[in-house]
Protein backbone atom coordinates (compact mmCIF):
# COMPACT_ATOMS: atom_id res chain seq x y z
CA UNK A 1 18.71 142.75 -33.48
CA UNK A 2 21.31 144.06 -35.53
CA UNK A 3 24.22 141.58 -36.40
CA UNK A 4 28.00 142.26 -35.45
CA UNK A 5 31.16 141.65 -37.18
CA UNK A 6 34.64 142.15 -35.10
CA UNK A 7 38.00 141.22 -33.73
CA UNK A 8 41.56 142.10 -34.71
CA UNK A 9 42.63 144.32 -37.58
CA UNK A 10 45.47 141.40 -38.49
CA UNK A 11 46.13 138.49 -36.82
CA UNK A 12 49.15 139.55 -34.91
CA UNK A 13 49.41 136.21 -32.53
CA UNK A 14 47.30 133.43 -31.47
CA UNK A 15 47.33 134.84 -28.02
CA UNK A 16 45.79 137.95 -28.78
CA UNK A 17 43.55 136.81 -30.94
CA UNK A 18 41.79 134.20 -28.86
CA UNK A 19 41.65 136.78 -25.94
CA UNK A 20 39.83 138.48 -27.97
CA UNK A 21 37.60 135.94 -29.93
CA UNK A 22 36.55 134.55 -26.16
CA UNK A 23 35.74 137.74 -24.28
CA UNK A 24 33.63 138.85 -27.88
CA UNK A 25 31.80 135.65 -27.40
CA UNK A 26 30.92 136.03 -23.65
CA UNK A 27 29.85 139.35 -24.45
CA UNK A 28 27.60 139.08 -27.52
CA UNK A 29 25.94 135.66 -25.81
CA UNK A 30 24.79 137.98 -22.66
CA UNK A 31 23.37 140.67 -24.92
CA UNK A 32 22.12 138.09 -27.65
CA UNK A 33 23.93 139.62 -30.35
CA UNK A 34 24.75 137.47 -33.42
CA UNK A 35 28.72 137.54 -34.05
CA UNK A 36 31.00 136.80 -36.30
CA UNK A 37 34.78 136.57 -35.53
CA UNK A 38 36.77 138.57 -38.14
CA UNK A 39 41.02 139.13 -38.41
CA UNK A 40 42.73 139.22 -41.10
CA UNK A 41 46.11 136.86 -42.04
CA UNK A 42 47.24 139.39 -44.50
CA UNK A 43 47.49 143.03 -44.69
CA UNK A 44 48.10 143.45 -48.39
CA UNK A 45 47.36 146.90 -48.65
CA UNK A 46 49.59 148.56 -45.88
CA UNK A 47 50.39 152.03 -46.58
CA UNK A 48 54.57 151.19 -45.98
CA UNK A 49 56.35 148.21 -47.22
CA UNK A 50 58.00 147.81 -43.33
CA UNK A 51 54.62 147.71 -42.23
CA UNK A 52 54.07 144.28 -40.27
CA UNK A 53 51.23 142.11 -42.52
CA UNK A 54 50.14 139.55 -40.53
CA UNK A 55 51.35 136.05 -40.13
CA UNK A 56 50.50 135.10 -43.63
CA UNK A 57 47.24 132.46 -44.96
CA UNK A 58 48.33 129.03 -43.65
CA UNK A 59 49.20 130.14 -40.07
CA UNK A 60 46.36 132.99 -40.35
CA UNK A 61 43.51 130.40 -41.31
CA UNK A 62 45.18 127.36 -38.58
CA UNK A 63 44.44 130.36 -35.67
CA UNK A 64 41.00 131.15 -37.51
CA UNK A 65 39.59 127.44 -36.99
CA UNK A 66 41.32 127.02 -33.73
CA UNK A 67 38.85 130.32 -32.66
CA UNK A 68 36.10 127.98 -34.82
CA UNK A 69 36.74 125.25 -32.92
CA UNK A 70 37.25 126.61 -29.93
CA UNK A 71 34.29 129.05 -29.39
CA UNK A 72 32.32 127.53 -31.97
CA UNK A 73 31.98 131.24 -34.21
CA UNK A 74 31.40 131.96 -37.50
CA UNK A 75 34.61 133.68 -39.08
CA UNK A 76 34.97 136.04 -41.13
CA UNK A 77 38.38 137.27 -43.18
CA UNK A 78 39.58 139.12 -46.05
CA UNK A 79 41.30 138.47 -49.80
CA UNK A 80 43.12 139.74 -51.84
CA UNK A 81 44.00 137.71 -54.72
CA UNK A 82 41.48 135.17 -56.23
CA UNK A 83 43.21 132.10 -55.64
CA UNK A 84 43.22 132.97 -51.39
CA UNK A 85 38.45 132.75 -51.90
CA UNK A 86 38.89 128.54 -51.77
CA UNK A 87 41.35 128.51 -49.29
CA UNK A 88 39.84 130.62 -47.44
CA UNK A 89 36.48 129.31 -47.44
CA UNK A 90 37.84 126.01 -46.16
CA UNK A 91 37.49 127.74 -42.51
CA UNK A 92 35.75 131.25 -42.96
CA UNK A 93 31.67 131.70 -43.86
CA UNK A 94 32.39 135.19 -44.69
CA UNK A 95 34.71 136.18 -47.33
CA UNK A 96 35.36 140.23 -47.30
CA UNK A 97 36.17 141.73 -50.09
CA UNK A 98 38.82 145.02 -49.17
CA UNK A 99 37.44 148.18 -49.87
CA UNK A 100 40.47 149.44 -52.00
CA UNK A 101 39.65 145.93 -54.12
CA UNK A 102 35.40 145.84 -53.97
CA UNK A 103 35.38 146.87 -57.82
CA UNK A 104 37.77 144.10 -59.29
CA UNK A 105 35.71 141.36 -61.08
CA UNK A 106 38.24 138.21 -60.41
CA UNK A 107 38.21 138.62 -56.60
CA UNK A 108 34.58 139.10 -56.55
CA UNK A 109 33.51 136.20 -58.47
CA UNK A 110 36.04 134.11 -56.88
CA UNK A 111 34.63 134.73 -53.46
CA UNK A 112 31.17 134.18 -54.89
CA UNK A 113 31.98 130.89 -56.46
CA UNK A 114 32.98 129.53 -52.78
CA UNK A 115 29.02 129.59 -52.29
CA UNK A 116 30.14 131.63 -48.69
CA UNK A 117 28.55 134.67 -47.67
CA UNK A 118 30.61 138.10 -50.05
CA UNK A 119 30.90 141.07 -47.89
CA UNK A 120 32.12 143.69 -49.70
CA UNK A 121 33.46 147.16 -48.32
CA UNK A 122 32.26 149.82 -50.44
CA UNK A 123 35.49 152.05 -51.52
CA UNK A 124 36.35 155.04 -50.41
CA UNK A 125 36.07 156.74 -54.21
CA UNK A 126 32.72 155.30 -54.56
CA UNK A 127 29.20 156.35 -54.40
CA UNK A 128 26.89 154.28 -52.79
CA UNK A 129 24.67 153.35 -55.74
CA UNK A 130 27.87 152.50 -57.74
CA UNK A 131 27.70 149.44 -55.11
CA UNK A 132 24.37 147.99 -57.37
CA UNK A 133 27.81 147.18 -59.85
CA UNK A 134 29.80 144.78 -57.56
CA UNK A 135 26.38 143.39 -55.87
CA UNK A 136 25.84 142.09 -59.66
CA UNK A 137 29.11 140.68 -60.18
CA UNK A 138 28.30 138.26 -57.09
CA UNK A 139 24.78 137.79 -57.99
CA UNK A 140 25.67 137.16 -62.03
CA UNK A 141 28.13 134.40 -60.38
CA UNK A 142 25.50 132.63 -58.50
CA UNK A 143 26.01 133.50 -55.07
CA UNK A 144 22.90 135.64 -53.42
CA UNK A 145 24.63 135.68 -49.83
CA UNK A 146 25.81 139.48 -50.01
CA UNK A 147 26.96 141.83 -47.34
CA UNK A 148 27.79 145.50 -48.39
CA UNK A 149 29.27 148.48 -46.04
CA UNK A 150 29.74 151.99 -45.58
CA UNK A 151 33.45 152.57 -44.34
CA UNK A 152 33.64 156.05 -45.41
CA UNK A 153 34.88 158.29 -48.44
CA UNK A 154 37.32 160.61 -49.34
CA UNK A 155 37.40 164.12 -47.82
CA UNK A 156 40.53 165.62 -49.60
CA UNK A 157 43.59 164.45 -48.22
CA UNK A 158 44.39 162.10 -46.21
CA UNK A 159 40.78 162.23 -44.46
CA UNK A 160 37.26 160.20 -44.93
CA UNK A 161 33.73 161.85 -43.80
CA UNK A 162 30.36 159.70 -43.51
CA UNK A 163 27.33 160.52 -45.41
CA UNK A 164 24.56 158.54 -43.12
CA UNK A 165 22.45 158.82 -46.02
CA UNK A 166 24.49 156.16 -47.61
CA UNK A 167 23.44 153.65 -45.88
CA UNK A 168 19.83 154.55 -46.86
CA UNK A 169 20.85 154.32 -49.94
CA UNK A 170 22.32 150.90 -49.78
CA UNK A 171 19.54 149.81 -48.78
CA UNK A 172 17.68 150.04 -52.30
CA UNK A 173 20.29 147.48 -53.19
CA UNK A 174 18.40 144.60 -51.30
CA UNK A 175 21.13 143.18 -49.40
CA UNK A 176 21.82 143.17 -45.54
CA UNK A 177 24.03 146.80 -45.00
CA UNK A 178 26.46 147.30 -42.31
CA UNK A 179 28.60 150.01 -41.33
CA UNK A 180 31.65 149.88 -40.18
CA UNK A 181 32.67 152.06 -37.30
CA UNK A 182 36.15 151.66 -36.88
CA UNK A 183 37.77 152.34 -40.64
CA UNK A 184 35.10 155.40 -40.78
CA UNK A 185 37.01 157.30 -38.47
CA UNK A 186 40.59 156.44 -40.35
CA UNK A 187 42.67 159.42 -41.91
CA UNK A 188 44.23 157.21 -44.62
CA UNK A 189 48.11 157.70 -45.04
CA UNK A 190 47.71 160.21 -42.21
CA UNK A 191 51.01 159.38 -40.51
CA UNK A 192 53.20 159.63 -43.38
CA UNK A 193 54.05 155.75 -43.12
CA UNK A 194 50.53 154.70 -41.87
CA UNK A 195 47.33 155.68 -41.59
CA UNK A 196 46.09 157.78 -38.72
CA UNK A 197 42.79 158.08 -37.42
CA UNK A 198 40.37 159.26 -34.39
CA UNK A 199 39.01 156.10 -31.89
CA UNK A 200 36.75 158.74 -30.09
CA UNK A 201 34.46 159.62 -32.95
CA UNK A 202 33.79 155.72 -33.92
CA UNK A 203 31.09 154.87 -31.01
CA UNK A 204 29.48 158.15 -31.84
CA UNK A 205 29.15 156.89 -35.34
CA UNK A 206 27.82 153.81 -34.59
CA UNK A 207 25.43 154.86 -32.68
CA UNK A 208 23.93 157.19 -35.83
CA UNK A 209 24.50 153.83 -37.69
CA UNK A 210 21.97 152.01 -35.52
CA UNK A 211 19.56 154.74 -34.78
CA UNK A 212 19.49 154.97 -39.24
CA UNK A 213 18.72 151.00 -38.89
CA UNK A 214 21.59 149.03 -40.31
CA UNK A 215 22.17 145.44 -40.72
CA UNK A 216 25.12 145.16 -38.55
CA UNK A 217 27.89 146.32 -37.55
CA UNK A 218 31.70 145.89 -38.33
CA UNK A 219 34.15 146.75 -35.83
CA UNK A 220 37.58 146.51 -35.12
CA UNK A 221 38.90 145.60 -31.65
CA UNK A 222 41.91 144.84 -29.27
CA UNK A 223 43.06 144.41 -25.58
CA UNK A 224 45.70 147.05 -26.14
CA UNK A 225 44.95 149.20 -29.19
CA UNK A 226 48.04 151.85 -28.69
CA UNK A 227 50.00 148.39 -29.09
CA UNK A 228 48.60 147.54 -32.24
CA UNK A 229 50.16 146.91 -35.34
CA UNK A 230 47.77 147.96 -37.79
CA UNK A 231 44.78 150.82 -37.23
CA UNK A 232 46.01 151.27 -33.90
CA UNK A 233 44.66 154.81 -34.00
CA UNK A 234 41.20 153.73 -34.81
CA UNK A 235 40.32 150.28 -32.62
CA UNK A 236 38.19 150.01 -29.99
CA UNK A 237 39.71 148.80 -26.63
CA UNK A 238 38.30 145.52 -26.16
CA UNK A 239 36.95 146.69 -22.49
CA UNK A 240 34.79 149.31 -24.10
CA UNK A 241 33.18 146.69 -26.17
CA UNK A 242 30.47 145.76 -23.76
CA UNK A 243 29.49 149.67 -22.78
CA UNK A 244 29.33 150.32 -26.25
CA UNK A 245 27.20 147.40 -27.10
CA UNK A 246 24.50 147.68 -24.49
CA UNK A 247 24.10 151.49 -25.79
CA UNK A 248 23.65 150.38 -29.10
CA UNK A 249 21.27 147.69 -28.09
CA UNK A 250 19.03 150.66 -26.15
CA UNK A 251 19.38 152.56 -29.67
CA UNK A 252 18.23 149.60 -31.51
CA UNK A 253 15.19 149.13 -29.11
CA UNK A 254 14.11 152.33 -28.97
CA UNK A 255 13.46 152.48 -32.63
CA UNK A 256 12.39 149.23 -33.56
């Protein structure tokens, strides 16, 4: 079965996120779906400085292991700057590596030298054999625990188009490969003062991603995406999780 990564863009309260976090493990228990709980506590690459960020690492991580705790998931969140990989690990098994950052050699051995699973996002500017780089920069570090995904590329302006056949090609890399199904259908910037995006087109994606025979899957979520605030354009409502799920799962069947 493949794997699943998702929850909140940011970590916007402690409400919202364990709403989330709780219905995401009720649902992925019925269908026997492995999870991991991802939000992030920082934003650091919003497209408008009066974009909201999150509620910063020390508050961010404190709601992270009370979802630990709590519903007793792994976690997953993102850095930005070395020095956040140790904190970090103190509460998350995944450290993500942002797209926008998945070349820069610092962050990348940092996270590996936490000994927690890397996932990096392969960036938008890259080709997916230029991903056999930043794979090495983990592995030369010591750390074999690598996630890499597809998230899209750039499509002129202010737009990102999926080649499925990057995924393939991912593949010849040796590591688990995800795709992520939310940030695919993003139109970077596309508001002016944030990015835009298209919700409808991310199941359809996903379900190409699974019938192609990913890893996993990462995907973004929330009770009340209009209300977001960040990638509201782009999240899947949280009651469209299970639907969407259960067709995936019949995708995933059907070829394996």
């Amino acid at each position: 079965m493949f794997s699943l990564i998702a929850g909140n863009c940011v970590i916007e309260s402690e409400e919202t996120v364990m709403e989330t976090a709780e219905q995401l493990k009720e649902i992925t228990e019925e269908l026997q779906i492995p999870f991991t709980f991802k939000a992030s506590f920082d934003k650091a690459n919003r497209t408008s400085i009066h974009s909201f960020r999150g509620l910063g690492i020390d508050e961010g991580l404190r709601i992270l292991n009370k979802v630990k705790e709590t519903y007793h998931l792994p976690i997953c969140t993102d850095i930005h700057e070395p020095w956040q990989a140790e904190k970090a690990a103190a509460v998350c098994d995944i450290i993500q590596i942002p797209a926008f950052l998945s070349r820069q050699t610092d962050l990348l051995t940092a996270a590996a030298n936490t000994g927690k699973t890397v996932h990096i996002k392969k960036a938008q500017f890259m080709a997916p054999w230029d991903m056999a780089a930043c794979v090495e920069k983990v592995r030369q570090s010591g750390n074999d625990d690598i996630i890499i995904t597809e998230r899209g590329s750039c499509f002129g302006y202010n737009n990102l188009v999926v080649d499925m056949t990057s995924l393939l090609e991912m593949k010849n890399l040796k590591v688990p490969v995800y795709f992520d199904a939310t940030h695919s259908v993003q139109k970077p910037s596309g508001n002016g003062i944030s990015s835009g995006g298209n919700r409808d087109h991310a199941e359809y994606l996903a379900r190409a991603a699974v019938a192609i025979g990913v890893d996993g899957l990462f995907i973004e979520t929330h009770p009340d995406p209009k209300a977001a605030k960040s990638d509201s354009a782009v999240m899947i409502p949280l009651h469209r999780m299970k639907p969407l799920l259960q067709q995936l799962q019949k995708i995933y069947y059907a070829i394996n």
